[in-house]
N, C-alpha and C. Protein backbone atom coordinates (compact mmCIF):
# COMPACT_ATOMS: atom_id res chain seq x y z
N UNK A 1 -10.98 -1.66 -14.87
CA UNK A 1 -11.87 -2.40 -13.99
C UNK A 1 -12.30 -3.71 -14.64
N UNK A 2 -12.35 -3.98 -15.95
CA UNK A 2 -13.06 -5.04 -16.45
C UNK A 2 -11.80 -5.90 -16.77
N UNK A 3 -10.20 -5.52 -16.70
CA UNK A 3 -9.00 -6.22 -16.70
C UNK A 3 -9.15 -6.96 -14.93
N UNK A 4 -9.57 -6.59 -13.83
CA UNK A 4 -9.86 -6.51 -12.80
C UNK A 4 -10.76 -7.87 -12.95
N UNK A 5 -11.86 -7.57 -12.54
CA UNK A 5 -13.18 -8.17 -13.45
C UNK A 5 -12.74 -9.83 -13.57
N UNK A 6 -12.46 -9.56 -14.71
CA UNK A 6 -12.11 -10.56 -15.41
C UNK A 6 -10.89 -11.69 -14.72
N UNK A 7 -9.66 -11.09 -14.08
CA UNK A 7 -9.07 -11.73 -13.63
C UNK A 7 -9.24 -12.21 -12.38
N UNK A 8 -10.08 -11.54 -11.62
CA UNK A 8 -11.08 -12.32 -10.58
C UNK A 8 -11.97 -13.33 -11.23
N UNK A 9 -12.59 -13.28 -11.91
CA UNK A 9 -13.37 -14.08 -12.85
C UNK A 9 -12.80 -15.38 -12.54
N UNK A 10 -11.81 -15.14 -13.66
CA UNK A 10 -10.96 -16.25 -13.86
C UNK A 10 -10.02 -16.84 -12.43
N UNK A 11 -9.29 -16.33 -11.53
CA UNK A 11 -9.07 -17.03 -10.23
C UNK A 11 -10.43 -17.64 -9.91
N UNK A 12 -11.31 -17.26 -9.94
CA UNK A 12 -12.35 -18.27 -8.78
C UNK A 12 -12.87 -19.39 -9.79
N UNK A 13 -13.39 -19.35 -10.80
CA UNK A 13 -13.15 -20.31 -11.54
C UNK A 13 -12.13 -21.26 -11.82
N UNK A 14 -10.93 -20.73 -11.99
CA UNK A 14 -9.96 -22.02 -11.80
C UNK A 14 -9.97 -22.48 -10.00
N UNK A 15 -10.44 -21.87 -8.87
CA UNK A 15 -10.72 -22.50 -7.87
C UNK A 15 -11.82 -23.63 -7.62
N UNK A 16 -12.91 -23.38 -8.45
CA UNK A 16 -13.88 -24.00 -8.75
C UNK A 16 -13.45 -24.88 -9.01
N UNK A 17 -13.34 -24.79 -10.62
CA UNK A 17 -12.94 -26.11 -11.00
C UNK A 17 -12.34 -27.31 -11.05
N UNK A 18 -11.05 -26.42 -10.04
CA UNK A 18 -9.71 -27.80 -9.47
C UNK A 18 -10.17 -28.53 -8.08
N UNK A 19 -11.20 -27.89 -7.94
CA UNK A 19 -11.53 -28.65 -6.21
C UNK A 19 -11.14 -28.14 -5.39
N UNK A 20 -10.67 -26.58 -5.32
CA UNK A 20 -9.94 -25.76 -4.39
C UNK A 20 -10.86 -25.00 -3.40
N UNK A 21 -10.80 -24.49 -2.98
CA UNK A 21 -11.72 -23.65 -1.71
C UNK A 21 -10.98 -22.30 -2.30
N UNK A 22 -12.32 -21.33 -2.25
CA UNK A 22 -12.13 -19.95 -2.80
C UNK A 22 -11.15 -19.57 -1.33
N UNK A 23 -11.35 -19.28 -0.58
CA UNK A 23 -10.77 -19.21 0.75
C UNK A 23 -10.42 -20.53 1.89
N UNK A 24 -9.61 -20.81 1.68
CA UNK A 24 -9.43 -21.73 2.47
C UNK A 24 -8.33 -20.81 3.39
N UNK A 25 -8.63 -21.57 4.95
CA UNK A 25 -8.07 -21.31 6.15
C UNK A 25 -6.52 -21.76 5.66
N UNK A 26 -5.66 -20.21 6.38
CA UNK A 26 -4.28 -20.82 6.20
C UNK A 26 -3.61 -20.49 7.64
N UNK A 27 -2.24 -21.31 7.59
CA UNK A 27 -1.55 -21.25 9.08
C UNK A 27 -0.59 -20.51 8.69
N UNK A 28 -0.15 -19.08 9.30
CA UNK A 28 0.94 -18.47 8.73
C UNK A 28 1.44 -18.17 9.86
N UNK A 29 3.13 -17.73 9.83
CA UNK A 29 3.98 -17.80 11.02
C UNK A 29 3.83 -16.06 11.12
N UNK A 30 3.71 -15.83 12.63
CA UNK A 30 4.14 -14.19 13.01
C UNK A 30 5.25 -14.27 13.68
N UNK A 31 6.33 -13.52 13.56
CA UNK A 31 7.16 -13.21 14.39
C UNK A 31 6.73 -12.39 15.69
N UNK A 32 7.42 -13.12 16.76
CA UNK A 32 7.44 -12.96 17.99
C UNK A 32 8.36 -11.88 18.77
N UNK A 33 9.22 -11.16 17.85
CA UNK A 33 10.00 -10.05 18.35
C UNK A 33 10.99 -9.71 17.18
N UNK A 34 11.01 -8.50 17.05
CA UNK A 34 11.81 -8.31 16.00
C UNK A 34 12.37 -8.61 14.99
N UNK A 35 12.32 -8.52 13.79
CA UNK A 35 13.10 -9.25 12.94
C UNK A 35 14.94 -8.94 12.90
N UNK A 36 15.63 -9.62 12.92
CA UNK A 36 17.38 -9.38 12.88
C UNK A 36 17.55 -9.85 11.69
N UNK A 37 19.24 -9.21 11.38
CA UNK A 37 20.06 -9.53 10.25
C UNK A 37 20.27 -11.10 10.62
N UNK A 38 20.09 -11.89 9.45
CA UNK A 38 21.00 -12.91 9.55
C UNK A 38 19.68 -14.64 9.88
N UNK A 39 19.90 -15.64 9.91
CA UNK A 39 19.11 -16.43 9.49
C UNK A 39 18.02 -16.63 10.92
N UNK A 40 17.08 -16.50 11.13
CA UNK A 40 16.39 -16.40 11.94
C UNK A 40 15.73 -17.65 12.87
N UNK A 41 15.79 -17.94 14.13
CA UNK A 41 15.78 -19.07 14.66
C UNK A 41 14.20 -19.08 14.87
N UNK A 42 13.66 -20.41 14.37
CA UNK A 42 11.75 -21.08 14.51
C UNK A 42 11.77 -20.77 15.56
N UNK A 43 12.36 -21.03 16.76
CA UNK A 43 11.54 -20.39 18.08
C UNK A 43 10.86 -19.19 18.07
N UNK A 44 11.48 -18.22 17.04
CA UNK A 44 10.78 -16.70 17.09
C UNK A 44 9.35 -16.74 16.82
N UNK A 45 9.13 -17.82 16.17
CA UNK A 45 7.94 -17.03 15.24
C UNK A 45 6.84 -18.41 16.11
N UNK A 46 5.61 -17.98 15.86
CA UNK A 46 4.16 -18.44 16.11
C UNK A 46 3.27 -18.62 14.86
N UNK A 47 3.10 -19.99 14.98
CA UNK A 47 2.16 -20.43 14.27
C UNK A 47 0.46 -19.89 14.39
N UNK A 48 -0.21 -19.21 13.45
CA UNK A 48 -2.01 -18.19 13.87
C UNK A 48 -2.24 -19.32 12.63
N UNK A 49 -3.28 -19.29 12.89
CA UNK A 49 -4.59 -19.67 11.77
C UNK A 49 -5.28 -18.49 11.14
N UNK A 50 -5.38 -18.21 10.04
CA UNK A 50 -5.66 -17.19 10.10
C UNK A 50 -7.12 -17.75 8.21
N UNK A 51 -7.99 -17.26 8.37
CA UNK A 51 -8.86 -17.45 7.31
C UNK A 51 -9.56 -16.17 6.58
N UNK A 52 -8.77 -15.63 5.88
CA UNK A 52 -9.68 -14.31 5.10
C UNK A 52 -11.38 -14.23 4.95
N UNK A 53 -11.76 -13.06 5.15
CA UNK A 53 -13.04 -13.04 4.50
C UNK A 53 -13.06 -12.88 3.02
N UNK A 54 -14.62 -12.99 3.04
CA UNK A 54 -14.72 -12.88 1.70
C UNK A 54 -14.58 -11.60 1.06
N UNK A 55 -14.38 -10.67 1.95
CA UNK A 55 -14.27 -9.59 1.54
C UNK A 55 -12.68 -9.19 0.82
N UNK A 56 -11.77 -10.44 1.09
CA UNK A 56 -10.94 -10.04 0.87
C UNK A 56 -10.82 -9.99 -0.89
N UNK A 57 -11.95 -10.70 -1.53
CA UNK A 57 -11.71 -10.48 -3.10
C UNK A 57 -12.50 -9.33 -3.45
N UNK A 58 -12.70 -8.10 -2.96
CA UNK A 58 -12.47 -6.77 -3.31
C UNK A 58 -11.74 -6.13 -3.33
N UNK A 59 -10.76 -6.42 -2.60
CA UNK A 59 -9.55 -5.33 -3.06
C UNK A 59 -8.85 -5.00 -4.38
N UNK A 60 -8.87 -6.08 -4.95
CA UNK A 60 -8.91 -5.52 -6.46
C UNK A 60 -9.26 -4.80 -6.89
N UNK A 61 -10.61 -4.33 -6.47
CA UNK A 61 -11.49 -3.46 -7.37
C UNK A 61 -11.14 -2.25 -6.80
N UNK A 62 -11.43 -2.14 -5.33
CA UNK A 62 -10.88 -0.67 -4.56
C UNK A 62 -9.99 -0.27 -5.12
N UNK A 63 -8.70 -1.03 -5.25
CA UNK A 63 -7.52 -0.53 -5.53
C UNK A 63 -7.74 -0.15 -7.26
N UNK A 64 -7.90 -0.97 -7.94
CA UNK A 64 -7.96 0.16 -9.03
C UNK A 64 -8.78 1.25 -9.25
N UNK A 65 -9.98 1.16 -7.86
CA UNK A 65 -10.37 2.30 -8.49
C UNK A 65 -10.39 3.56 -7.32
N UNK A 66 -9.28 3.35 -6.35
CA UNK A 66 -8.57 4.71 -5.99
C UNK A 66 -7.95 5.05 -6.92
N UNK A 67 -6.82 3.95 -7.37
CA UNK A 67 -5.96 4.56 -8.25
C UNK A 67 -6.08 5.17 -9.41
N UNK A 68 -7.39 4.95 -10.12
CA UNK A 68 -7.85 5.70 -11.08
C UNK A 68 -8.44 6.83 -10.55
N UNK A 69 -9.21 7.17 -9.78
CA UNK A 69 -9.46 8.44 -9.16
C UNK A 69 -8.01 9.26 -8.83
N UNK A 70 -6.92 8.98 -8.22
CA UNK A 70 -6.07 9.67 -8.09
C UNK A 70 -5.12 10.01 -9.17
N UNK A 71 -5.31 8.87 -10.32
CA UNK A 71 -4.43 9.56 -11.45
C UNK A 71 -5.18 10.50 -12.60
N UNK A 72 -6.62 10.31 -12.23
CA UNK A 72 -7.87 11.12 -13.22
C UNK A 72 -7.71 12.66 -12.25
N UNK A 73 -7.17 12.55 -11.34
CA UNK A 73 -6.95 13.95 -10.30
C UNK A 73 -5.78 14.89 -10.45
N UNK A 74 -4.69 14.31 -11.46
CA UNK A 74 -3.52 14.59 -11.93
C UNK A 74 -3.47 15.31 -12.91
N UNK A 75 -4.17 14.34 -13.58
CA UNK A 75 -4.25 14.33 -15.08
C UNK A 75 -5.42 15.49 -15.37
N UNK A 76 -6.29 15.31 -14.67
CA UNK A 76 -7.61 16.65 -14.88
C UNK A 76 -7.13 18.08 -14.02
N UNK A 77 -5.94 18.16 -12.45
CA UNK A 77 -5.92 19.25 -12.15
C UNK A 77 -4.64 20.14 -12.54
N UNK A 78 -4.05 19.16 -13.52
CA UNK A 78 -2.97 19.89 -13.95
C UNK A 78 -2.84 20.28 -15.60
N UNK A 79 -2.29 21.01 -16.07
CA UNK A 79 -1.93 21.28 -17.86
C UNK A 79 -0.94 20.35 -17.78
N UNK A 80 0.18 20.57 -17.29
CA UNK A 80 1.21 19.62 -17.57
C UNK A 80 1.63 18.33 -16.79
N UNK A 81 1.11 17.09 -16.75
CA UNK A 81 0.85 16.69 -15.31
C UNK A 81 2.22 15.73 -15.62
N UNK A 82 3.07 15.69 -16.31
CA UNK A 82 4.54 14.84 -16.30
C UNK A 82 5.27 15.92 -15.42
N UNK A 83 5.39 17.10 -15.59
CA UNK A 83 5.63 18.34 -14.85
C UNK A 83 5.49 18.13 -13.55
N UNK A 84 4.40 17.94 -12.71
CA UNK A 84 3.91 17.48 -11.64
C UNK A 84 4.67 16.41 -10.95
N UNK A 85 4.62 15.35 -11.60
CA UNK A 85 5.11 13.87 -11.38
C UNK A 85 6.82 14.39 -11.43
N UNK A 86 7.51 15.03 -12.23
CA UNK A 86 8.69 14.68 -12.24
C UNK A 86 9.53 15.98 -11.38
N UNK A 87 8.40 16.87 -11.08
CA UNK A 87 8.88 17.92 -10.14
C UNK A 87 8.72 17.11 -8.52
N UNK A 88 7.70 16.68 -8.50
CA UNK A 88 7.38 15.77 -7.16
C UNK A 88 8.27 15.02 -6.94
N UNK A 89 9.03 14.10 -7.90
CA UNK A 89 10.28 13.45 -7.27
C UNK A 89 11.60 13.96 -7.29
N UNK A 90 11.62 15.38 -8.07
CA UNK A 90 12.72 16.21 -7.77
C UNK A 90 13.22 16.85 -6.26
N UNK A 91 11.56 17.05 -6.29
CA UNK A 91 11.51 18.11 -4.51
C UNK A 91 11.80 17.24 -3.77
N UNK A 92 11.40 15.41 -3.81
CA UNK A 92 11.93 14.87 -2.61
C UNK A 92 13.16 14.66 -2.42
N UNK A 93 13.93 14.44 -3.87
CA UNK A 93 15.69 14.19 -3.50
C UNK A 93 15.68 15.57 -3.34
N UNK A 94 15.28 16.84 -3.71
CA UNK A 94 16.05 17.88 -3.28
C UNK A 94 15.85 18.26 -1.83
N UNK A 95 14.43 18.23 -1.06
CA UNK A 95 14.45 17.55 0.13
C UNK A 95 15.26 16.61 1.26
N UNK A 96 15.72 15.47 0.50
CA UNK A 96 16.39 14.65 1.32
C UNK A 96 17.94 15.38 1.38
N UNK A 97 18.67 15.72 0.59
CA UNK A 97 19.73 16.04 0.50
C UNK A 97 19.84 17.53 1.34
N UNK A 98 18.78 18.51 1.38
CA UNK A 98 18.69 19.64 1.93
C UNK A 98 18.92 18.89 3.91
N UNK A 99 17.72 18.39 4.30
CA UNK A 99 17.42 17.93 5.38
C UNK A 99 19.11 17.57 5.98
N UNK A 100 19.70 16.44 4.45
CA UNK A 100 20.96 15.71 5.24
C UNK A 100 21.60 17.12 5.06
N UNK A 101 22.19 18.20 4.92
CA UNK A 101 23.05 18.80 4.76
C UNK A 101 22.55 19.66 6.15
N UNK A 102 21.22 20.33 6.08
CA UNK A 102 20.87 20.63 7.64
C UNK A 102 21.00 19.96 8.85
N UNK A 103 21.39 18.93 9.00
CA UNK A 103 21.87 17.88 10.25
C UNK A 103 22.61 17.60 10.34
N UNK A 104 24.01 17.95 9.51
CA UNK A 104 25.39 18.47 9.56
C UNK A 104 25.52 19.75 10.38
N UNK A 105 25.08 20.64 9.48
CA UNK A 105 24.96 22.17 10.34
C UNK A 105 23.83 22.25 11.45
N UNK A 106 23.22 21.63 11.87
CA UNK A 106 22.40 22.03 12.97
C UNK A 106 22.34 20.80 13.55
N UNK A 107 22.80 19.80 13.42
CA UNK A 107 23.06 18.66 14.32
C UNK A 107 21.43 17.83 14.91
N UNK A 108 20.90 17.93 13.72
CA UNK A 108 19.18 17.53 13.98
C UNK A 108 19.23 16.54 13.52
N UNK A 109 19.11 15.28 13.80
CA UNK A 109 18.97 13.71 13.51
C UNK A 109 17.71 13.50 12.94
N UNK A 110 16.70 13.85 13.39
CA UNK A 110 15.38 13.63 13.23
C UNK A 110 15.36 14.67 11.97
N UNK A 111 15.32 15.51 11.86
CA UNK A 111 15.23 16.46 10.05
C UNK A 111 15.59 15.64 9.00
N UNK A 112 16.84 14.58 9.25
CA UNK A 112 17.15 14.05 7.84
C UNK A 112 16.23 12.62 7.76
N UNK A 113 15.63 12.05 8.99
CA UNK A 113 14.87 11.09 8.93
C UNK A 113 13.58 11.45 8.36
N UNK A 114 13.02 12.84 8.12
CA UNK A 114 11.36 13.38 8.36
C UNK A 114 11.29 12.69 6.70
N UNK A 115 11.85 12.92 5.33
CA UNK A 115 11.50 12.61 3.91
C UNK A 115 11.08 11.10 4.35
N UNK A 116 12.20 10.20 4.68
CA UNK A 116 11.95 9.08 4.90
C UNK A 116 10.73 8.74 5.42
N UNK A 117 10.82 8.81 6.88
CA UNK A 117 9.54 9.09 7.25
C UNK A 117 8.22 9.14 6.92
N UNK A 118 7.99 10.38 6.30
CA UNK A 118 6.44 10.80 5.67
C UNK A 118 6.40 9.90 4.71
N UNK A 119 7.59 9.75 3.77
CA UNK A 119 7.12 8.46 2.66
C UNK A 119 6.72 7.06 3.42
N UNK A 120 6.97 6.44 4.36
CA UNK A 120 7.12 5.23 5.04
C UNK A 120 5.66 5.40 5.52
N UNK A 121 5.34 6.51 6.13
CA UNK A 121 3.89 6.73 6.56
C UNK A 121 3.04 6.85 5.55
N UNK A 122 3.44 7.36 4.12
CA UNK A 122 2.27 7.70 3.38
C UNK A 122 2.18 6.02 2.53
N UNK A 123 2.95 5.29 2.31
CA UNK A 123 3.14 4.23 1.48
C UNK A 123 3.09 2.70 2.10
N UNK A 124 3.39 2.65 3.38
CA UNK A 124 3.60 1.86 4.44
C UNK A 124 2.64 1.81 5.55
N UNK A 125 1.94 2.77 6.18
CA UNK A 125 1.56 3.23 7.42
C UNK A 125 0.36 2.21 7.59
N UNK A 126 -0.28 2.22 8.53
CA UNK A 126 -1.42 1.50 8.62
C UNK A 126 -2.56 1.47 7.56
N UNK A 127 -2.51 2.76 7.31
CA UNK A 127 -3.90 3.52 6.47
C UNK A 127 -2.81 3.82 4.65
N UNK A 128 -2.02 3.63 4.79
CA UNK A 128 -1.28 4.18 3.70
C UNK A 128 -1.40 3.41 2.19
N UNK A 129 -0.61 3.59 1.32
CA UNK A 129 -1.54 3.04 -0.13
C UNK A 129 -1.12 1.81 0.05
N UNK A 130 -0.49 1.01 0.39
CA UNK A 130 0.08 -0.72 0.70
C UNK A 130 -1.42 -0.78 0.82
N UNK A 131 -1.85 -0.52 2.75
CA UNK A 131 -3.67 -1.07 2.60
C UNK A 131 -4.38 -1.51 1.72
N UNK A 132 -4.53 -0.03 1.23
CA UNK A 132 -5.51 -0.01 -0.22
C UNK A 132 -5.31 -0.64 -1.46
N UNK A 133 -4.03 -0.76 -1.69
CA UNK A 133 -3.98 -1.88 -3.05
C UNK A 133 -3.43 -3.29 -2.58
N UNK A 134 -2.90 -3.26 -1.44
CA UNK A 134 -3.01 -4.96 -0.83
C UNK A 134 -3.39 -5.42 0.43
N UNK A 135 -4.48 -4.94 1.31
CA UNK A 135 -4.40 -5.04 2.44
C UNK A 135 -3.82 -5.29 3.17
N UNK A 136 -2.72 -4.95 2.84
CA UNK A 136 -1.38 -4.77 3.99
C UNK A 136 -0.62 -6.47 3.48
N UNK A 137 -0.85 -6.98 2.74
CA UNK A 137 -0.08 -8.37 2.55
C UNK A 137 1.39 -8.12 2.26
N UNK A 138 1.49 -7.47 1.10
CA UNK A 138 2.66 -6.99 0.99
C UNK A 138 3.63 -6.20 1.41
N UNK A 139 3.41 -6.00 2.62
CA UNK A 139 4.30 -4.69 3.84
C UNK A 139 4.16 -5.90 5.09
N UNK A 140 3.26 -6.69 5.83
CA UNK A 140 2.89 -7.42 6.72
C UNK A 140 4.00 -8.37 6.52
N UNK A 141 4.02 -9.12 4.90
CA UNK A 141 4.67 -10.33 5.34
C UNK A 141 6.45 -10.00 4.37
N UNK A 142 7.28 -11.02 4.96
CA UNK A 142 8.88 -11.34 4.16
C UNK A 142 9.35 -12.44 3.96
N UNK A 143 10.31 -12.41 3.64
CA UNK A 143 10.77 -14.16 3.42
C UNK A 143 12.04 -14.10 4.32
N UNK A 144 12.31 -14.89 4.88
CA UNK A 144 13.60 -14.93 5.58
C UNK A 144 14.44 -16.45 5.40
N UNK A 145 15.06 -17.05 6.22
CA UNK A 145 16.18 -18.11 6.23
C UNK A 145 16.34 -17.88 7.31
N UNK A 146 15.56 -19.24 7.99
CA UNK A 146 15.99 -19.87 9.36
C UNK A 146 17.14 -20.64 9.36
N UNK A 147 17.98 -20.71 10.91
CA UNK A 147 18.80 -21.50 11.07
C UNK A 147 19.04 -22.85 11.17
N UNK A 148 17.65 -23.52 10.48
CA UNK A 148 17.40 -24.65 10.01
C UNK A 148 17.99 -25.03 8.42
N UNK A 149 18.73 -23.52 7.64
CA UNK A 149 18.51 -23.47 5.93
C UNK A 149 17.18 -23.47 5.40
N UNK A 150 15.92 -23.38 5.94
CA UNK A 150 15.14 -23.75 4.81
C UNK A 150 14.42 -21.94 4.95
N UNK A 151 14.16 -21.51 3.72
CA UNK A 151 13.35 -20.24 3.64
C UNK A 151 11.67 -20.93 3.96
N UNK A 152 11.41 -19.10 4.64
CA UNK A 152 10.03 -19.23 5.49
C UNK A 152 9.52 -17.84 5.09
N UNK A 153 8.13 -17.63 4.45
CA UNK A 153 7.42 -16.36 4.98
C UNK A 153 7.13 -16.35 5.53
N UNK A 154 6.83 -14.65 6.54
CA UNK A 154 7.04 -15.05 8.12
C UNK A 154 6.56 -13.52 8.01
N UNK A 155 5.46 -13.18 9.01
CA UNK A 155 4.71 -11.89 9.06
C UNK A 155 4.71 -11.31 9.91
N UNK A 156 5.05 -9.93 10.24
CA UNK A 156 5.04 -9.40 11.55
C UNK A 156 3.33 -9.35 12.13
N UNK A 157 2.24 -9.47 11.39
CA UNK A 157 0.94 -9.17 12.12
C UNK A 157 0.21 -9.55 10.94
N UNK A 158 -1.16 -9.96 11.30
CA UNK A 158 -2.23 -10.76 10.26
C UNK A 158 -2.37 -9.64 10.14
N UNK A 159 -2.71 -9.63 8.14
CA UNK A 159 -3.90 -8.18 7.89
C UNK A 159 -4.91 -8.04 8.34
N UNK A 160 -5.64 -6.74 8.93
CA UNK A 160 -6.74 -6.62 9.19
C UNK A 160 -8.12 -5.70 8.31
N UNK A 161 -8.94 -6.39 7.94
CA UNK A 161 -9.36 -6.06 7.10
C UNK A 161 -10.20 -4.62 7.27
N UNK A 162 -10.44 -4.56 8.57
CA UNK A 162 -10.83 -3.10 9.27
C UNK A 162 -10.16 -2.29 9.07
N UNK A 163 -8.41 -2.39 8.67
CA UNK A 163 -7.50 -1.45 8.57
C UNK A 163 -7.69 -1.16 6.98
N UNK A 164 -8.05 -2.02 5.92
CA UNK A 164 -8.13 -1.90 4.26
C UNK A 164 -9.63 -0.91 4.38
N UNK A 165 -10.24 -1.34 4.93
CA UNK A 165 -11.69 -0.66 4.50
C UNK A 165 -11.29 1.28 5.40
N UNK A 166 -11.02 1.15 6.64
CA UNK A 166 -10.68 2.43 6.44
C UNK A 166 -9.69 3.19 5.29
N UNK A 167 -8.75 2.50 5.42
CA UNK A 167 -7.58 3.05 4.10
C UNK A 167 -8.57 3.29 2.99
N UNK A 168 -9.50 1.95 2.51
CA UNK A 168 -10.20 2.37 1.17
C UNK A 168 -11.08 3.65 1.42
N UNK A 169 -11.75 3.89 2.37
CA UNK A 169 -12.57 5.24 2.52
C UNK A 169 -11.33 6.32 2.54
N UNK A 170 -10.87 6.56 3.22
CA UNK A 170 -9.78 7.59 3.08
C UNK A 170 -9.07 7.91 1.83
N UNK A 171 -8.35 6.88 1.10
CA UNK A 171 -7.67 7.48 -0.04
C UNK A 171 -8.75 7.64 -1.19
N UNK A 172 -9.94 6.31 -1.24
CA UNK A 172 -11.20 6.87 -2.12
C UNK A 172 -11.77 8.29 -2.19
N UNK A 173 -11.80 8.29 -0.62
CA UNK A 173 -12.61 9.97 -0.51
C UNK A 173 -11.90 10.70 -0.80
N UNK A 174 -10.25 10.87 -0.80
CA UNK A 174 -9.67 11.87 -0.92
C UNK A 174 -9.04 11.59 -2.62
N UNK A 175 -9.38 10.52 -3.29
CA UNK A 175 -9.50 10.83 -4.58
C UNK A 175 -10.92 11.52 -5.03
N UNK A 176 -11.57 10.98 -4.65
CA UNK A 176 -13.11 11.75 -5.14
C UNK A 176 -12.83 13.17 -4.88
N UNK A 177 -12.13 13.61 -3.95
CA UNK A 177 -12.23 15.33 -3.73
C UNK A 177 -11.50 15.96 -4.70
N UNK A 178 -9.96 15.09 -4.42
CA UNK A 178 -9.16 15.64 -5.62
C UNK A 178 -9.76 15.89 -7.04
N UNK A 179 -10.67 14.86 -7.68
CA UNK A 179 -11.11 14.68 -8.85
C UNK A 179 -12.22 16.01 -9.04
N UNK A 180 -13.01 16.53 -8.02
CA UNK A 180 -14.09 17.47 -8.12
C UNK A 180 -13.25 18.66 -7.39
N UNK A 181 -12.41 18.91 -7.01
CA UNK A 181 -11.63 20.28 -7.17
C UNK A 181 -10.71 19.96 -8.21
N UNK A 182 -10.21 19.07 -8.87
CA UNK A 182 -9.44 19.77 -10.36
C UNK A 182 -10.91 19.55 -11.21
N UNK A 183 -11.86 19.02 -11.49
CA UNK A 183 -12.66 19.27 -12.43
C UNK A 183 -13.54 20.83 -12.00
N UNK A 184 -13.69 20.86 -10.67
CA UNK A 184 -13.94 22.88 -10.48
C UNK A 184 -12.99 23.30 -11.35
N UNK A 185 -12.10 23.31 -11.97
CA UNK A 185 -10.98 24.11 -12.40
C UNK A 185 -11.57 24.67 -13.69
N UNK A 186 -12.29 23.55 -13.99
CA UNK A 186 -12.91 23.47 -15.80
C UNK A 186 -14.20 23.53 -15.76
N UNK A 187 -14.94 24.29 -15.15
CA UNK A 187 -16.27 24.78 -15.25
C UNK A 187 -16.47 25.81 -16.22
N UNK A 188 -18.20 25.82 -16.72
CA UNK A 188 -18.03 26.68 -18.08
C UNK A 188 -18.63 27.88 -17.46
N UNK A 189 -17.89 28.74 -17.94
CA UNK A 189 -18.35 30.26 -17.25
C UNK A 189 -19.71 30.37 -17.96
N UNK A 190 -20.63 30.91 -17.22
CA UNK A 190 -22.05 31.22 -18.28
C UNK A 190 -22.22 32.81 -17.92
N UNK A 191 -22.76 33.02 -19.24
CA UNK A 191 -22.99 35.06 -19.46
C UNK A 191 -24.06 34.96 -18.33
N UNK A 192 -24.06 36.41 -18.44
CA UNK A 192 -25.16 37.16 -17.75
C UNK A 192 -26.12 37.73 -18.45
């Protein structure tokens, strides 16, 4: 938090000092329908104005400190918590490969999509950890190559900061729970 801290610190200060606006209003392009393979024509996209709050220089802090709640939830509800972590990404390839081999034999399209899926929802989704450690900036926006040659970031939808603050209550709260059911684990028995 004080690596956090500090490097907020230091951004608004060097904003200060250069004559910059902590937030200044920016014009960013949304796409207007789908994104396609291949260099993308300016008619698609729409010029928004779009100006962050000030709220947006908290997310720093949220985000490290879900993420420390959820790795203090690991680390406190397990003995072996590399065990955990490296069984968790075992089960999903052993998962994905199960699913694809079941949609061979049972001809279910949707079974081999579900791994994908739940990860895309849990990492991606509206509420999912993208939110919480970037308010959606980094899932929202891409870079592409219009049929002009020149590269453009170009966003399917402005972040909304209503969507970070729920995400932050949700994965916060559900680190705080995690953290006080693995620390139930280690309560001191007292005599009678």
């Amino acid at each position: 938090m004080g690596g956090v801290a500090l490097a907020s610190i230091w951004l608004l200060a060097l904003s200060l000092v250069s004559g910059g606006r902590v937030l200044p209003p920016e014009t960013v392009y949304v796409l207007t329908s789908q994104l396609v393979a291949g260099p993308l024509d300016p008619a698609a996209l729409r010029a928004v104005g779009w100006a962050p709050s000030p709220l947006i220089w908290t997310v720093p802090f949220t985000a490290a400190t879900a993420s420390y709640l959820l790795a203090s939830a690991i680390a406190l509800g397990s003995r072996r918590p590399l065990r955990w972590v490296i069984g968790t990404a075992l089960s999903y390839a052993f998962l994905a490969v199960a699913t694809d081999a079941a949609r061979t034999q049972v001809q279910a399209g949707w079974l081999t999509d579900a791994p994908a899926r739940a990860l895309h929802l849990l990492v991606e989704g509206r509420y999912g950890l993208d939110a919480v450690l970037t308010a959606r900036t980094a899932t929202l926006s891409t870079t592409v190559f219009l049929t002009t040659g020149e590269r453009a970031v170009v966003w399917r939808a402005v972040p909304d900061l209503a969507d970070w603050r729920t995400a932050t209550l949700l994965w916060t709260g559900a680190g705080l729970l995690a953290v006080w059911v693995a620390a139930s684990r280690h309560r001191e028995r007292r005599r009678a």
